[in-house]
PDB file of N, CA and C in Angstrom:
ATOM      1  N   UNK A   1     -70.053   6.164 -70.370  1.00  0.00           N
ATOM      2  CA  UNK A   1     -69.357   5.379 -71.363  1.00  0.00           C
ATOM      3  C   UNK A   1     -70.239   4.184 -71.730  1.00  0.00           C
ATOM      4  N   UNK A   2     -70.209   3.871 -73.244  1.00  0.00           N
ATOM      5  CA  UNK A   2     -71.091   2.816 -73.825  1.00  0.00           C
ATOM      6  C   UNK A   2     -70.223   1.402 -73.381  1.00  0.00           C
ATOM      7  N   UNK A   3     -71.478   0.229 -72.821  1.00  0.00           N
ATOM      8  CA  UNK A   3     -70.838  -0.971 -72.627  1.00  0.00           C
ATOM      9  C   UNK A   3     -69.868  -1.475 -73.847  1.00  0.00           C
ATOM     10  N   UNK A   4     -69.734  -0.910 -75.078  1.00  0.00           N
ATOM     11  CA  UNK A   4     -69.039  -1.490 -76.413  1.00  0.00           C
ATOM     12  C   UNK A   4     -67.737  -1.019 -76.092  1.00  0.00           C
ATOM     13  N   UNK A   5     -67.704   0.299 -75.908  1.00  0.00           N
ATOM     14  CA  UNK A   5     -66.523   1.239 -75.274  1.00  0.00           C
ATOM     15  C   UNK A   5     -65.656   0.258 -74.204  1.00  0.00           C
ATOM     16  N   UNK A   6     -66.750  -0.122 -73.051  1.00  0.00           N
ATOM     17  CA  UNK A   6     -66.259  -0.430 -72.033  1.00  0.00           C
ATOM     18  C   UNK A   6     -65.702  -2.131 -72.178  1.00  0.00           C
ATOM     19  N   UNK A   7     -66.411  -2.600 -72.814  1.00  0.00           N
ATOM     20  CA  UNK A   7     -65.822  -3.992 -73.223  1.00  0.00           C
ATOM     21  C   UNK A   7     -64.284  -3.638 -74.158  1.00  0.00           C
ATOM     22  N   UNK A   8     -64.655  -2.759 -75.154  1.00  0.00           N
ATOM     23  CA  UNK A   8     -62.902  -2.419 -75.858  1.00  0.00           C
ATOM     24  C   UNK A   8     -62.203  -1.919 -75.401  1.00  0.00           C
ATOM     25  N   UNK A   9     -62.290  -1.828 -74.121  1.00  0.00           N
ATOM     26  CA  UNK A   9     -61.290  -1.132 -73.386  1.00  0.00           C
ATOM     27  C   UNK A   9     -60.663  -2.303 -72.405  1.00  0.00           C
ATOM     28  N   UNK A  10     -61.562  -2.853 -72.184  1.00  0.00           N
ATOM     29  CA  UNK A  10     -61.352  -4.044 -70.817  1.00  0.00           C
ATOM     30  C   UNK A  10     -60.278  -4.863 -71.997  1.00  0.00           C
ATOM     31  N   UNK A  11     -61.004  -5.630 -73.003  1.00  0.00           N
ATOM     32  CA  UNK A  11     -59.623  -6.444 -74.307  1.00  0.00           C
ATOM     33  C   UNK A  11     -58.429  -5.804 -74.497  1.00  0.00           C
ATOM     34  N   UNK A  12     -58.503  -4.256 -74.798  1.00  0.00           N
ATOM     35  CA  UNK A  12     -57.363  -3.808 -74.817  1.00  0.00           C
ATOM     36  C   UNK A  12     -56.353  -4.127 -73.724  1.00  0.00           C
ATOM     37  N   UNK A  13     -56.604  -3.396 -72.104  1.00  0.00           N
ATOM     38  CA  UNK A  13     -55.841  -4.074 -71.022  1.00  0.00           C
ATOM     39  C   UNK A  13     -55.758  -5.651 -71.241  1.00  0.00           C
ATOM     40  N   UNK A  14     -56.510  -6.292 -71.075  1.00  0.00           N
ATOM     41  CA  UNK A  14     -56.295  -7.671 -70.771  1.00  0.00           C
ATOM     42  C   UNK A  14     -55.110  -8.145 -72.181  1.00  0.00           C
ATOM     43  N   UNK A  15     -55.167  -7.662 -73.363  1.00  0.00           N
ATOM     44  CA  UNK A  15     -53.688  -7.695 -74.112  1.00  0.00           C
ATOM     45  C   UNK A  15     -52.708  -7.877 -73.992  1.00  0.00           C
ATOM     46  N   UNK A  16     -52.438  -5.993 -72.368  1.00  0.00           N
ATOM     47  CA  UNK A  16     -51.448  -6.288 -72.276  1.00  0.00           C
ATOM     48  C   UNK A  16     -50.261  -7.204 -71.342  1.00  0.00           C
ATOM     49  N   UNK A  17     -51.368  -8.440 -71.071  1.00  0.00           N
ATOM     50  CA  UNK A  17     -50.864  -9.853 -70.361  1.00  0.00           C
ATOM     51  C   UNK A  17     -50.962 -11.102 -71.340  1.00  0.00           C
ATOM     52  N   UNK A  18     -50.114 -11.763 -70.802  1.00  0.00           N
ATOM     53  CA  UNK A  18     -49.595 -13.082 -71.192  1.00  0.00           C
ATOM     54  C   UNK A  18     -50.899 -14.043 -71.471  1.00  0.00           C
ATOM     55  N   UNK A  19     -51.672 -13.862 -70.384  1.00  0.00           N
ATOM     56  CA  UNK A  19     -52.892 -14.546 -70.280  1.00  0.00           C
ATOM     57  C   UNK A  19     -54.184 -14.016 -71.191  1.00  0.00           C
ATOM     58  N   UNK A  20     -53.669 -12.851 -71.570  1.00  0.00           N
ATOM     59  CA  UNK A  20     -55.589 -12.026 -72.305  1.00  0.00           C
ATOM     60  C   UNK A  20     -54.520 -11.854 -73.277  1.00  0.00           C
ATOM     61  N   UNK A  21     -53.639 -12.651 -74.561  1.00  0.00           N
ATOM     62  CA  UNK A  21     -53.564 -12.592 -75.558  1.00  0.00           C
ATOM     63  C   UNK A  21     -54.523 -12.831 -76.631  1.00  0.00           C
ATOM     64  N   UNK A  22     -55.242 -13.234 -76.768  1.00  0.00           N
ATOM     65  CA  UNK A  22     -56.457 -14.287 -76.964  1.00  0.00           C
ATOM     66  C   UNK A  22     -57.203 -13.555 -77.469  1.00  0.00           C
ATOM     67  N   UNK A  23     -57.860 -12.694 -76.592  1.00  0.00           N
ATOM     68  CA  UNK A  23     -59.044 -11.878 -75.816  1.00  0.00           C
ATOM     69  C   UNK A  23     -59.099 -10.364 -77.111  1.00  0.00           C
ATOM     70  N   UNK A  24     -59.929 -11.342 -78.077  1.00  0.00           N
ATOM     71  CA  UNK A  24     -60.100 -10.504 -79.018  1.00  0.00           C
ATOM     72  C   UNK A  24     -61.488  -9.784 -79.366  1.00  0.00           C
ATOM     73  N   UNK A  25     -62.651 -10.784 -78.958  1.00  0.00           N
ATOM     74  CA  UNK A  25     -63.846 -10.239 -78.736  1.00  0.00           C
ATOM     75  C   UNK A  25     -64.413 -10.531 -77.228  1.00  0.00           C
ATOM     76  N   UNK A  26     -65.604  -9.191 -76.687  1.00  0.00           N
ATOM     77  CA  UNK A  26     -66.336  -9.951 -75.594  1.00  0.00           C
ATOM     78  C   UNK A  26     -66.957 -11.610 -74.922  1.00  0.00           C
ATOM     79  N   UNK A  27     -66.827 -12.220 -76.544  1.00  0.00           N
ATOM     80  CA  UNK A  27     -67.014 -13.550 -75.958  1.00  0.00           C
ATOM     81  C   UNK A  27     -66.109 -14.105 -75.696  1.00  0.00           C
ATOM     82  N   UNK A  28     -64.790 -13.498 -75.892  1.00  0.00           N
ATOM     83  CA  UNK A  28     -63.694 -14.546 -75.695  1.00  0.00           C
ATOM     84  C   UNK A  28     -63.749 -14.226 -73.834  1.00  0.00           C
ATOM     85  N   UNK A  29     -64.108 -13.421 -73.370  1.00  0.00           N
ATOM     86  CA  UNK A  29     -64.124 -13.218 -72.093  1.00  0.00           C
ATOM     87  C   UNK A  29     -65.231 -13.298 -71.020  1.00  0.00           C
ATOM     88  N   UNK A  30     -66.464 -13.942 -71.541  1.00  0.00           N
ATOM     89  CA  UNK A  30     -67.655 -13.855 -71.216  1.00  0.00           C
ATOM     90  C   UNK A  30     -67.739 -14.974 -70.282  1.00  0.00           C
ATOM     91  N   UNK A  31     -67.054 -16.380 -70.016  1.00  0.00           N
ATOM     92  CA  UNK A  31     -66.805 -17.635 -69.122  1.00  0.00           C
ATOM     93  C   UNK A  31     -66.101 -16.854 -67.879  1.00  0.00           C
ATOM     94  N   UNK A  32     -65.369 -15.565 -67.707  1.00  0.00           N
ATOM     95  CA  UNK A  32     -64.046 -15.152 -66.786  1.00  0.00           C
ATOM     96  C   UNK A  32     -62.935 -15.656 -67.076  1.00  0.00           C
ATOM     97  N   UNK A  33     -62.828 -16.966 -67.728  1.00  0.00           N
ATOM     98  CA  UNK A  33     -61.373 -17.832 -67.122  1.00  0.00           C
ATOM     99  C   UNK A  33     -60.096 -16.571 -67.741  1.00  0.00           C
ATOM    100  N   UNK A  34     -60.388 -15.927 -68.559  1.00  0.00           N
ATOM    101  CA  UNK A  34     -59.413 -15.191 -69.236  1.00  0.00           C
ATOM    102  C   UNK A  34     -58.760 -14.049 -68.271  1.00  0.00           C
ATOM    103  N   UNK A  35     -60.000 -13.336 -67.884  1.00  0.00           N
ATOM    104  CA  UNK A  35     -59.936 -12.420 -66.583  1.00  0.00           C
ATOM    105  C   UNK A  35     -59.354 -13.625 -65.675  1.00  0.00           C
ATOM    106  N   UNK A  36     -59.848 -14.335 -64.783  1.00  0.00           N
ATOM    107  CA  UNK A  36     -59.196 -14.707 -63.748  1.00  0.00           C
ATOM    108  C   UNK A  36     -57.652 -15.048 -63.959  1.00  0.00           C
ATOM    109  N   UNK A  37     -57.353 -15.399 -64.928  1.00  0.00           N
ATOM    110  CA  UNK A  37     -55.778 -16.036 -65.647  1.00  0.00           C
ATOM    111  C   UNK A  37     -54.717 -14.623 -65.318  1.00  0.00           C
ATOM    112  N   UNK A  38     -55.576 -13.208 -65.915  1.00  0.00           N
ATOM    113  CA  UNK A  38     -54.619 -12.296 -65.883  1.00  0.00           C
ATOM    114  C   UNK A  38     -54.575 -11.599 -63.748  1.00  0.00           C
ATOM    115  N   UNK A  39     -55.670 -11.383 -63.436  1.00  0.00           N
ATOM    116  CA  UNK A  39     -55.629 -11.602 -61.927  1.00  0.00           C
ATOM    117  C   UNK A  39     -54.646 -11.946 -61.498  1.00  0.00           C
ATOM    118  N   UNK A  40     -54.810 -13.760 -61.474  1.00  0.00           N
ATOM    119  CA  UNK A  40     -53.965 -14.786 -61.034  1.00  0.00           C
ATOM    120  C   UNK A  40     -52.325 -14.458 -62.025  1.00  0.00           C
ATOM    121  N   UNK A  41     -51.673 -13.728 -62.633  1.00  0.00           N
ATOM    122  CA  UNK A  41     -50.662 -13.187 -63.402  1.00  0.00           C
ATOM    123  C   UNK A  41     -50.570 -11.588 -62.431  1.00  0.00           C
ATOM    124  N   UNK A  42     -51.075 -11.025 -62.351  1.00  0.00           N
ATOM    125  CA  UNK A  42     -51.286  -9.562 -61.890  1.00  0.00           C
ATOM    126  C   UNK A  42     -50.776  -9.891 -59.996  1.00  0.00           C
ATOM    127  N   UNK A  43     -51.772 -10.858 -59.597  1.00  0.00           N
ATOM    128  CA  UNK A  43     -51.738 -10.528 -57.718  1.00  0.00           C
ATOM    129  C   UNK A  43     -51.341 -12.303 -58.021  1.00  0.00           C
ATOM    130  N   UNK A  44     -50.449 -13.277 -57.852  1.00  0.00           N
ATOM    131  CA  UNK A  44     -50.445 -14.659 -57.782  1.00  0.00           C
ATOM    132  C   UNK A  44     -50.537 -15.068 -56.362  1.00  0.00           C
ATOM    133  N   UNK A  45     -50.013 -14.033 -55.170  1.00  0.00           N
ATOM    134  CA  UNK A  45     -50.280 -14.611 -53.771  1.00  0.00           C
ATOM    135  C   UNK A  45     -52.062 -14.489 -53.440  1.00  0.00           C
ATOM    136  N   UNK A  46     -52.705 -13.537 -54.243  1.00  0.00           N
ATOM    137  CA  UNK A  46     -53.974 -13.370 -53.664  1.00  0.00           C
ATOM    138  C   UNK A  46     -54.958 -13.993 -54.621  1.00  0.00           C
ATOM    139  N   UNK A  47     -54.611 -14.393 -55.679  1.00  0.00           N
ATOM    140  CA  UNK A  47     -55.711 -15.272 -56.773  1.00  0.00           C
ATOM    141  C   UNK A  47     -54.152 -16.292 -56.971  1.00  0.00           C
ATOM    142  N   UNK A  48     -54.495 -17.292 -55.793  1.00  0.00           N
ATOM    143  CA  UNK A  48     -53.387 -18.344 -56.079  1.00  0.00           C
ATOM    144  C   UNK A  48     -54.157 -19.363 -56.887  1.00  0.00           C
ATOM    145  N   UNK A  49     -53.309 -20.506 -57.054  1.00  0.00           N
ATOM    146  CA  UNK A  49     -53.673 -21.679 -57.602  1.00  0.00           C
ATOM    147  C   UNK A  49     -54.706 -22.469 -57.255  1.00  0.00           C
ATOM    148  N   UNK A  50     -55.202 -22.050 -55.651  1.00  0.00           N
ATOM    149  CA  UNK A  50     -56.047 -22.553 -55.086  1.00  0.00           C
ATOM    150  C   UNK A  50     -57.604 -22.103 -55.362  1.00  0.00           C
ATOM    151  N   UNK A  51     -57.285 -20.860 -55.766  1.00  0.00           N
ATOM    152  CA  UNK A  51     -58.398 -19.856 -56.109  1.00  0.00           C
ATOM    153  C   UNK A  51     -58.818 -20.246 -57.822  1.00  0.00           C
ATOM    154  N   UNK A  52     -57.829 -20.017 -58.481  1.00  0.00           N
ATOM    155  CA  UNK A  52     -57.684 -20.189 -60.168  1.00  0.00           C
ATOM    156  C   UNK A  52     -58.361 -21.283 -60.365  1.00  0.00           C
ATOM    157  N   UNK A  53     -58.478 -22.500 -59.455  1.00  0.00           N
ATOM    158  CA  UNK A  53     -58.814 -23.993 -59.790  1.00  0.00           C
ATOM    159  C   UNK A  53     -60.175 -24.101 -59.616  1.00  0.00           C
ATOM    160  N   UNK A  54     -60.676 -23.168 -58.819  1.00  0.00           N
ATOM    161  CA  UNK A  54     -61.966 -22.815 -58.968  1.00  0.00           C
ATOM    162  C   UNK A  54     -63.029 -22.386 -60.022  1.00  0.00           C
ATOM    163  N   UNK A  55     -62.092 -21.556 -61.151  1.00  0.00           N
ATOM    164  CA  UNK A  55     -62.590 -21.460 -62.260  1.00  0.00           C
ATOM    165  C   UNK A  55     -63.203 -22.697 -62.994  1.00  0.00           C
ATOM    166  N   UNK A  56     -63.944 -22.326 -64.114  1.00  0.00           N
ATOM    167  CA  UNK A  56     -64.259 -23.860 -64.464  1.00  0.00           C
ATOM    168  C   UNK A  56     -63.928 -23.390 -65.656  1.00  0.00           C
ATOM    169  N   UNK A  57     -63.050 -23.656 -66.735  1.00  0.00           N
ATOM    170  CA  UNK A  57     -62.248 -23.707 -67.900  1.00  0.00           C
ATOM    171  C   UNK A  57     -63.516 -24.272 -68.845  1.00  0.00           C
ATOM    172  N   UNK A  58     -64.328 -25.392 -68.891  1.00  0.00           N
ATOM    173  CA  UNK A  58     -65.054 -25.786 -70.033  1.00  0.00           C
ATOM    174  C   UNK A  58     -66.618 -25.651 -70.087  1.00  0.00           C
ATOM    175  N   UNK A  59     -66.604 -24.267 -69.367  1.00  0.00           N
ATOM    176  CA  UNK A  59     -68.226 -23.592 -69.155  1.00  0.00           C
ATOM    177  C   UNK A  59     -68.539 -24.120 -70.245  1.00  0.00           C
ATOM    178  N   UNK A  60     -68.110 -23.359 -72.086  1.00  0.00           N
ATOM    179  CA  UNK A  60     -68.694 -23.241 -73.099  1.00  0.00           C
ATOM    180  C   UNK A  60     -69.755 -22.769 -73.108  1.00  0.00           C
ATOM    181  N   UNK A  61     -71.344 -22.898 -73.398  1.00  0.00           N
ATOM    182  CA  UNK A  61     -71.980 -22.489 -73.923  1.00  0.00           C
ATOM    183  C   UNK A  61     -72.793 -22.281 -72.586  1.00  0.00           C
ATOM    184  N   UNK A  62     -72.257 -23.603 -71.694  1.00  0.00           N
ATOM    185  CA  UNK A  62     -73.026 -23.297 -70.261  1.00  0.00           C
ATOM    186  C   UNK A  62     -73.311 -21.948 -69.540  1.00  0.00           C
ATOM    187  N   UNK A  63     -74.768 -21.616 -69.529  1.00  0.00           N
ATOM    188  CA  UNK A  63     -75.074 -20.073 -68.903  1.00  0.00           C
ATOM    189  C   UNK A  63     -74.302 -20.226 -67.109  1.00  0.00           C
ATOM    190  N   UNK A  64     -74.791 -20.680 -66.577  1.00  0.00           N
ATOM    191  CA  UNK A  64     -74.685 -21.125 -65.410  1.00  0.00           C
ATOM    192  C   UNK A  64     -73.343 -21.166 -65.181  1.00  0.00           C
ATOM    193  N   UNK A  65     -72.395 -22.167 -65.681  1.00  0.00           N
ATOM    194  CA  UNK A  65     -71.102 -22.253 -65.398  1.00  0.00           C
ATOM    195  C   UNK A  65     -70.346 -20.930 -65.438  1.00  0.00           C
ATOM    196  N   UNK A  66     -70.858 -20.146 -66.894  1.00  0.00           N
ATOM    197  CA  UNK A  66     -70.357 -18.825 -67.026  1.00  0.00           C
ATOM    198  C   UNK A  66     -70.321 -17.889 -66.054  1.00  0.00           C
ATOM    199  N   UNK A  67     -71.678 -17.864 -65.676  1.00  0.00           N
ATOM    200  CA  UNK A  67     -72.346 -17.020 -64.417  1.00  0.00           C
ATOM    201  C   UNK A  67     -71.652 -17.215 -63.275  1.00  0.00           C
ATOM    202  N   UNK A  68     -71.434 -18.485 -62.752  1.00  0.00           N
ATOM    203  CA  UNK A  68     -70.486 -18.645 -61.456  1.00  0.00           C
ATOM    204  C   UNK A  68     -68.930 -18.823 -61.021  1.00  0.00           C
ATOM    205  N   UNK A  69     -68.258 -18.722 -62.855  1.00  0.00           N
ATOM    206  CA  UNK A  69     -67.133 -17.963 -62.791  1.00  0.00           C
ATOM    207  C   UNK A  69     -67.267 -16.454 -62.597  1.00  0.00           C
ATOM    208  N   UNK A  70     -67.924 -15.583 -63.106  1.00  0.00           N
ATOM    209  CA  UNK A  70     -68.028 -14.315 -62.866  1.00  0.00           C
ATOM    210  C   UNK A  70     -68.416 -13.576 -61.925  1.00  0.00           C
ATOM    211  N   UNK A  71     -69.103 -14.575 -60.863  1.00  0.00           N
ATOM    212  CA  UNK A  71     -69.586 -14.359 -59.676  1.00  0.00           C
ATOM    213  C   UNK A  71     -68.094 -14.701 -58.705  1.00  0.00           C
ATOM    214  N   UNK A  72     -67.396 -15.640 -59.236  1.00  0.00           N
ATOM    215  CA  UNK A  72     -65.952 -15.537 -58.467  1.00  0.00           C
ATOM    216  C   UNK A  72     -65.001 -15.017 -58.679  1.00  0.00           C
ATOM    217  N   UNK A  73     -64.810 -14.471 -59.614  1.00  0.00           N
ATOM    218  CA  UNK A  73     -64.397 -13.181 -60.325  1.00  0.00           C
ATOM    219  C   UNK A  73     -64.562 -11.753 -59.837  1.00  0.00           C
ATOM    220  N   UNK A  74     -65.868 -11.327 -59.927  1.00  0.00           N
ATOM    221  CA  UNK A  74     -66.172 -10.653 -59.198  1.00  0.00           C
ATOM    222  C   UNK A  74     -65.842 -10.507 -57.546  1.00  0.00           C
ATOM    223  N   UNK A  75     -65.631 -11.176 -57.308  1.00  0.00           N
ATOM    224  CA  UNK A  75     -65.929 -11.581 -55.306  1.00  0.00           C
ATOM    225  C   UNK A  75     -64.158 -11.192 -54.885  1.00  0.00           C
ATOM    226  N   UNK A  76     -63.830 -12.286 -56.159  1.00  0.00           N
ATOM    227  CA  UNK A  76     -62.234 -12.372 -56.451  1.00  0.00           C
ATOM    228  C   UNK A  76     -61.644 -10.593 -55.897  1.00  0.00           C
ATOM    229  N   UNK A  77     -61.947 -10.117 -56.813  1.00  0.00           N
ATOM    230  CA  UNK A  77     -61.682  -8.800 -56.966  1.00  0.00           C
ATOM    231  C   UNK A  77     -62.148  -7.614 -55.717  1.00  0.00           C
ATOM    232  N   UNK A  78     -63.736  -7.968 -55.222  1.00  0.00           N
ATOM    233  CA  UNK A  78     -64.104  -7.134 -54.170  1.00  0.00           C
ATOM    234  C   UNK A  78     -63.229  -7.212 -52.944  1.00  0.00           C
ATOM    235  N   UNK A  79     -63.116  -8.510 -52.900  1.00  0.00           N
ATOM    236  CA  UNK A  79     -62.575  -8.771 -51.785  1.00  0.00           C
ATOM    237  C   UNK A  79     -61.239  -8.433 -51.521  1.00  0.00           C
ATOM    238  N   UNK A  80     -60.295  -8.789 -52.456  1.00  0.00           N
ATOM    239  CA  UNK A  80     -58.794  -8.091 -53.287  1.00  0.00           C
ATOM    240  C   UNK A  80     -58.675  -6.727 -52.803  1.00  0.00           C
ATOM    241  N   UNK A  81     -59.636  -5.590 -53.779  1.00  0.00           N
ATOM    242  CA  UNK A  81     -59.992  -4.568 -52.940  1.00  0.00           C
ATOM    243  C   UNK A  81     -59.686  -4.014 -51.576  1.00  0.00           C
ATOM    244  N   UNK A  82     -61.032  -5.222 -50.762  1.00  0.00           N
ATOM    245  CA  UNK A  82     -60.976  -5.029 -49.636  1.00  0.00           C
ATOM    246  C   UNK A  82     -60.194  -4.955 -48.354  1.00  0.00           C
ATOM    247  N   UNK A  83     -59.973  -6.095 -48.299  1.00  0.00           N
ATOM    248  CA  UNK A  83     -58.392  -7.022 -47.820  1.00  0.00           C
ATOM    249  C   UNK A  83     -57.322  -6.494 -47.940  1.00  0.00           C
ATOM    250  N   UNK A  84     -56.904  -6.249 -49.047  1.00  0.00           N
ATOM    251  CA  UNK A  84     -55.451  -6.069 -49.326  1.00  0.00           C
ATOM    252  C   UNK A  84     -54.814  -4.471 -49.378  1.00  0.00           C
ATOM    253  N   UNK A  85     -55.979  -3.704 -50.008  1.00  0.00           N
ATOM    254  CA  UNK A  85     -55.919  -2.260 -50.770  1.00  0.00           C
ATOM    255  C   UNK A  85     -56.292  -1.485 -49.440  1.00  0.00           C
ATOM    256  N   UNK A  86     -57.613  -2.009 -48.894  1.00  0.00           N
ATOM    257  CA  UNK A  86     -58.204  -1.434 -47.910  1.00  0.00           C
ATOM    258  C   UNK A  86     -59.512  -0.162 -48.691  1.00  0.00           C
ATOM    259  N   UNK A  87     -59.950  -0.817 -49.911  1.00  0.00           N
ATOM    260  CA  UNK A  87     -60.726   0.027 -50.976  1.00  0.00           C
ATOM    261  C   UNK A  87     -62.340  -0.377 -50.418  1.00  0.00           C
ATOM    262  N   UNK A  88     -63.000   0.467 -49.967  1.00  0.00           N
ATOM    263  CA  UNK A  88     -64.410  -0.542 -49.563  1.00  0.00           C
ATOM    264  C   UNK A  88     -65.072   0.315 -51.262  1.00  0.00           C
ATOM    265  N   UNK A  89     -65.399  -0.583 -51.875  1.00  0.00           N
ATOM    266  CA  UNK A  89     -66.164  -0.499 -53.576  1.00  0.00           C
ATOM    267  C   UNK A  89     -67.611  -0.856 -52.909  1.00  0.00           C
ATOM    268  N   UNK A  90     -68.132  -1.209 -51.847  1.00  0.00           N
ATOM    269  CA  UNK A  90     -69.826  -1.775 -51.994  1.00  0.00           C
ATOM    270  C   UNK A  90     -70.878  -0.743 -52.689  1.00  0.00           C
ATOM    271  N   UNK A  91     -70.543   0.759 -52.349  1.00  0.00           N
ATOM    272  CA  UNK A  91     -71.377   1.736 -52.714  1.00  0.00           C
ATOM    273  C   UNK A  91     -71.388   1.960 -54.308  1.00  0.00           C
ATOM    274  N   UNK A  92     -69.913   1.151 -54.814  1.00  0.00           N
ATOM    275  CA  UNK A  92     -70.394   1.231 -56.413  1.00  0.00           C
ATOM    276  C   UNK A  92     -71.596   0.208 -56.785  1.00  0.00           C
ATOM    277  N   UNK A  93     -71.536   0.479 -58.582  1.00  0.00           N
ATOM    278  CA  UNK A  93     -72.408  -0.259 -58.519  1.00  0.00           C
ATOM    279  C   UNK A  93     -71.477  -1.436 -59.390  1.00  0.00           C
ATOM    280  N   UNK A  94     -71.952  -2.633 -59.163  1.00  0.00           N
ATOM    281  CA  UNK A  94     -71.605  -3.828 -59.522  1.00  0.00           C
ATOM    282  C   UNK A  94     -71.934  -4.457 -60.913  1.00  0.00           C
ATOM    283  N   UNK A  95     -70.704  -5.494 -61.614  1.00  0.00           N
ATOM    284  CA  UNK A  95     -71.132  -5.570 -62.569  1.00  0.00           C
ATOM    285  C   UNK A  95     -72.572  -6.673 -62.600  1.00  0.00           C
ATOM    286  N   UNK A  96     -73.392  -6.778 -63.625  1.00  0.00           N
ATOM    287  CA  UNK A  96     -74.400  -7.962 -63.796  1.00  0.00           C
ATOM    288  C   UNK A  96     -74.195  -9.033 -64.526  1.00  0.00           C
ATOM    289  N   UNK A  97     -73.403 -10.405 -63.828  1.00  0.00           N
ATOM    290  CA  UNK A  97     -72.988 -11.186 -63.856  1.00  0.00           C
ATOM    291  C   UNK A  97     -74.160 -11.612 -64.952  1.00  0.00           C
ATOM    292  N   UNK A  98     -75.138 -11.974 -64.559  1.00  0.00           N
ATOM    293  CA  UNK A  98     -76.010 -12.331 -64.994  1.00  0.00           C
ATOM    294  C   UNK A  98     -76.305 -11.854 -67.144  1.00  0.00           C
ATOM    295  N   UNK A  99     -76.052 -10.904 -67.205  1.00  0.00           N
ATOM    296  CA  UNK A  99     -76.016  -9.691 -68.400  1.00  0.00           C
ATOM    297  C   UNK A  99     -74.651 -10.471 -69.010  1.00  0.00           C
ATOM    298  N   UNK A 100     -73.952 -10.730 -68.161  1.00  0.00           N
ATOM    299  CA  UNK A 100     -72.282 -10.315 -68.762  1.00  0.00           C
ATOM    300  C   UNK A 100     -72.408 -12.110 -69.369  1.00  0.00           C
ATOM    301  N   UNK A 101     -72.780 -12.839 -68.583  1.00  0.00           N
ATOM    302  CA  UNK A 101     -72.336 -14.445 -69.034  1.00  0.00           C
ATOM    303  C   UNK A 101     -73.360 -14.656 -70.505  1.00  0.00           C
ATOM    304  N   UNK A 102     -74.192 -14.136 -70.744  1.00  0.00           N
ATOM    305  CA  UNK A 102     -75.277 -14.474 -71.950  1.00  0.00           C
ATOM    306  C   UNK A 102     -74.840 -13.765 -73.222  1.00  0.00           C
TER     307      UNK A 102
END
């Protein structure tokens, strides 16, 4: 599947929450905070408030800031996985934070 595919597919889900109303192009989702919002809506005991506050809401244009929401995002989720589901994902392959914030 083409990353264009896979990005219109990810907006579509994230729609259908309160939090990824918004979330009309890939950049609207490229900081995480949008993803982490629906998470933190989806699991609230396991992406609590404590976790969410971690996000940084006014990355903007910042590469870096972007990058290390998505890196907690990511982690967010492996670990979610891990912990909770009992899913070990390491053998997939991972997204590139790095790719995804630029």
């Amino acid at each position: 599947m083409e990353s264009g595919q896979l990005s219109s597919n990810l907006l579509k889900w994230l729609e259908t929450f309160h939090a990824g109303k918004n979330a009309t192009k890939p950049e609207d989702i490229s900081d995480g905070v949008i993803i982490a919002t629906v998470l933190h809506e989806i699991e609230p005991l396991w992406f609590d408030d404590a976790w969410l506050g971690k996000i940084k809401t006014d990355a903007g244009g910042n590469w870096r800031l972007k990058v290390s929401n998505l890196k907690k995002v990511t982690q967010g989720i492996n670990d979610y996985l891990a912990d909770s589901l009992e899913l070990n994902i390491a053998h997939l392959t991972q997204p590139d934070v790095n790719k995804l914030g630029e």
